[in-house]
C-alpha atoms as a PDB file:
ATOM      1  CA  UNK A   1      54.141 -59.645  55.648  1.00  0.00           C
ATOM      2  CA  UNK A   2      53.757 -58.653  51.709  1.00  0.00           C
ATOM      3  CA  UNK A   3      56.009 -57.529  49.178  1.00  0.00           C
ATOM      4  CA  UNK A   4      54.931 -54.483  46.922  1.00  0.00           C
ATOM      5  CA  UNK A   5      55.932 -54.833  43.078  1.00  0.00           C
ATOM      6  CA  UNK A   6      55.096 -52.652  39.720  1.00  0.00           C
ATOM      7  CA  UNK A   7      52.183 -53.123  38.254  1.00  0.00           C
ATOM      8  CA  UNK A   8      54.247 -53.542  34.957  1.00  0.00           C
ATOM      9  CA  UNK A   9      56.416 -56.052  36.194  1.00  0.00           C
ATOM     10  CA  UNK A  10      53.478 -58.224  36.894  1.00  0.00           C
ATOM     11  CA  UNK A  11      52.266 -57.376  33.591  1.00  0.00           C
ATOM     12  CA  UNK A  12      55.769 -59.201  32.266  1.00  0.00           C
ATOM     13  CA  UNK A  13      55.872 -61.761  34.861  1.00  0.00           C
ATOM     14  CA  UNK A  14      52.700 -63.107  36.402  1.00  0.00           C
ATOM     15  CA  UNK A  15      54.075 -66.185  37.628  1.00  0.00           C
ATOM     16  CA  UNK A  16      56.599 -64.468  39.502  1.00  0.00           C
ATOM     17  CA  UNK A  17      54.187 -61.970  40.973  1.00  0.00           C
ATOM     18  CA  UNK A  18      52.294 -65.628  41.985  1.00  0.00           C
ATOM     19  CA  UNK A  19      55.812 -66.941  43.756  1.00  0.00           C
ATOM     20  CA  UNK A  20      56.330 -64.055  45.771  1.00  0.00           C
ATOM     21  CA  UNK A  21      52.573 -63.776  46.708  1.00  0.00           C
ATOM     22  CA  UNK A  22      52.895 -67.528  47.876  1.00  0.00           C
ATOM     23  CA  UNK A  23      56.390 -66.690  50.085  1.00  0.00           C
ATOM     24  CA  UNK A  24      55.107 -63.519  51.230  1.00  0.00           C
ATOM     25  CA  UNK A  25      51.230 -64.383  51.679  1.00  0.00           C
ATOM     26  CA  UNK A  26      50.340 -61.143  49.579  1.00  0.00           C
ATOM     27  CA  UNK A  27      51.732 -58.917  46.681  1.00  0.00           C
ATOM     28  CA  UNK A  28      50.559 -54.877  47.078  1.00  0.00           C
ATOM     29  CA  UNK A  29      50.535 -54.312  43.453  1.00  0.00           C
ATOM     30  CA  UNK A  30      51.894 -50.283  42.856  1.00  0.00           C
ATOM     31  CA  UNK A  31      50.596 -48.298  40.047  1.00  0.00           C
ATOM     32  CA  UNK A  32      52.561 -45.177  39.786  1.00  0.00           C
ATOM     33  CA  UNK A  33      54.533 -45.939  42.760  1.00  0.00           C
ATOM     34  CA  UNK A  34      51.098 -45.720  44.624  1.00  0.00           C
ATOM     35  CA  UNK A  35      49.265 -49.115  45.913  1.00  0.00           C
ATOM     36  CA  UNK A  36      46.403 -49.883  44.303  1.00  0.00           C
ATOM     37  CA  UNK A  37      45.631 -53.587  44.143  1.00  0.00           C
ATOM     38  CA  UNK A  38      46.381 -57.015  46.444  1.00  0.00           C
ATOM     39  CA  UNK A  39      47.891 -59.972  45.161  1.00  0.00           C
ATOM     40  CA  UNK A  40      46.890 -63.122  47.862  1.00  0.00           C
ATOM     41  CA  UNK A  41      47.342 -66.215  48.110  1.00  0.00           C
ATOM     42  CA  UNK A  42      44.127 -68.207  49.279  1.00  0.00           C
ATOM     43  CA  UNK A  43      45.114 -71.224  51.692  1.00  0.00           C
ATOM     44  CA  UNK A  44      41.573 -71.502  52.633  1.00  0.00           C
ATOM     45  CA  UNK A  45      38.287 -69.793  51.280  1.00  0.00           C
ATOM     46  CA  UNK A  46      36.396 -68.872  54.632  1.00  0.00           C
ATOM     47  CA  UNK A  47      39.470 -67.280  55.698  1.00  0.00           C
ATOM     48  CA  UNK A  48      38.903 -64.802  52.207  1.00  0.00           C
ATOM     49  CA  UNK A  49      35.770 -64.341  52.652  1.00  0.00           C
ATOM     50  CA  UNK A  50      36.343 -62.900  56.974  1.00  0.00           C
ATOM     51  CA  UNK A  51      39.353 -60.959  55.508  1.00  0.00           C
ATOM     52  CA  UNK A  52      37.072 -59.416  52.492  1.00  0.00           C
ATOM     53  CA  UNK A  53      33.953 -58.811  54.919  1.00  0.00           C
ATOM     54  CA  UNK A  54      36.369 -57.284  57.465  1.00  0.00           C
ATOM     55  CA  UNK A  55      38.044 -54.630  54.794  1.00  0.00           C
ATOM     56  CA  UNK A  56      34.426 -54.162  53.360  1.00  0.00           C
ATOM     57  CA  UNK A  57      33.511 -53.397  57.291  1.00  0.00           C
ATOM     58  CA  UNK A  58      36.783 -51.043  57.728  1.00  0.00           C
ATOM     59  CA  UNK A  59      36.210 -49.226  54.531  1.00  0.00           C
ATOM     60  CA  UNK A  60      32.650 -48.378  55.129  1.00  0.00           C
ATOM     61  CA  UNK A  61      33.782 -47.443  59.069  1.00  0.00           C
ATOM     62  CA  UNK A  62      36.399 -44.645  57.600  1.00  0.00           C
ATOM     63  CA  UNK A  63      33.890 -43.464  55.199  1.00  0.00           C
ATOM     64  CA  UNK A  64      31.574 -42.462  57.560  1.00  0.00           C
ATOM     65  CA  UNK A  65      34.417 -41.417  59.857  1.00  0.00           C
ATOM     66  CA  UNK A  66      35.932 -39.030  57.469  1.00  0.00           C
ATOM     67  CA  UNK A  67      32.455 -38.068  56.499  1.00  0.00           C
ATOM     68  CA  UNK A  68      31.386 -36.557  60.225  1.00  0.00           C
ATOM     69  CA  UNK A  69      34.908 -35.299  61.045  1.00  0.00           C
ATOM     70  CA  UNK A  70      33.681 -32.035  62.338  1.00  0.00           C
ATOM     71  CA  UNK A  71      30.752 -33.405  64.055  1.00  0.00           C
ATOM     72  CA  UNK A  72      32.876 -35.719  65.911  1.00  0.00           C
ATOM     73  CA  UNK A  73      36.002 -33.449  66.921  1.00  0.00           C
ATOM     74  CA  UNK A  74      33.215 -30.932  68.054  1.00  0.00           C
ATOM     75  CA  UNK A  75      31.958 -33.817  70.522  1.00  0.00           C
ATOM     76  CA  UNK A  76      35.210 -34.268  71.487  1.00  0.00           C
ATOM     77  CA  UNK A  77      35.429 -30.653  72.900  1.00  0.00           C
END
């Protein structure tokens, strides 16, 4: 579970951006009420490094997805 907070209230507060992210596990940090960065708290460093590799992984997956969109609903037919 994660919290979302203002980019500008973290800006003011860091240290409570840090709390919530260490209740919560993660802060989604909004800029113009959009998300845009990730606060986490690191328990253990392996863990970080599957959870980066596995969004690098995803990221690159929906790229390519959104990339052949037509080619792949036209297999679907």
């Amino acid at each position: 579970m994660s919290k979302s907070i203002a980019i500008s209230d973290i800006a003011k507060d860091f240290f409570q951006a840090a709390r919530i992210a260490d209740e919560y596990g993660s802060v989604i940090i909004l800029k113009d009420d959009t998300p845009r960065y990730v606060l986490m708290e690191i328990k253990n460093e392996n863990e970080v490094k599957q959870e980066i590799s596995d969004q690098e992984l995803l990221s690159s997956s929906n790229k390519i997805l959104q990339r052949n969109m037509r080619v792949y609903q036209e297999l679907a037919k």
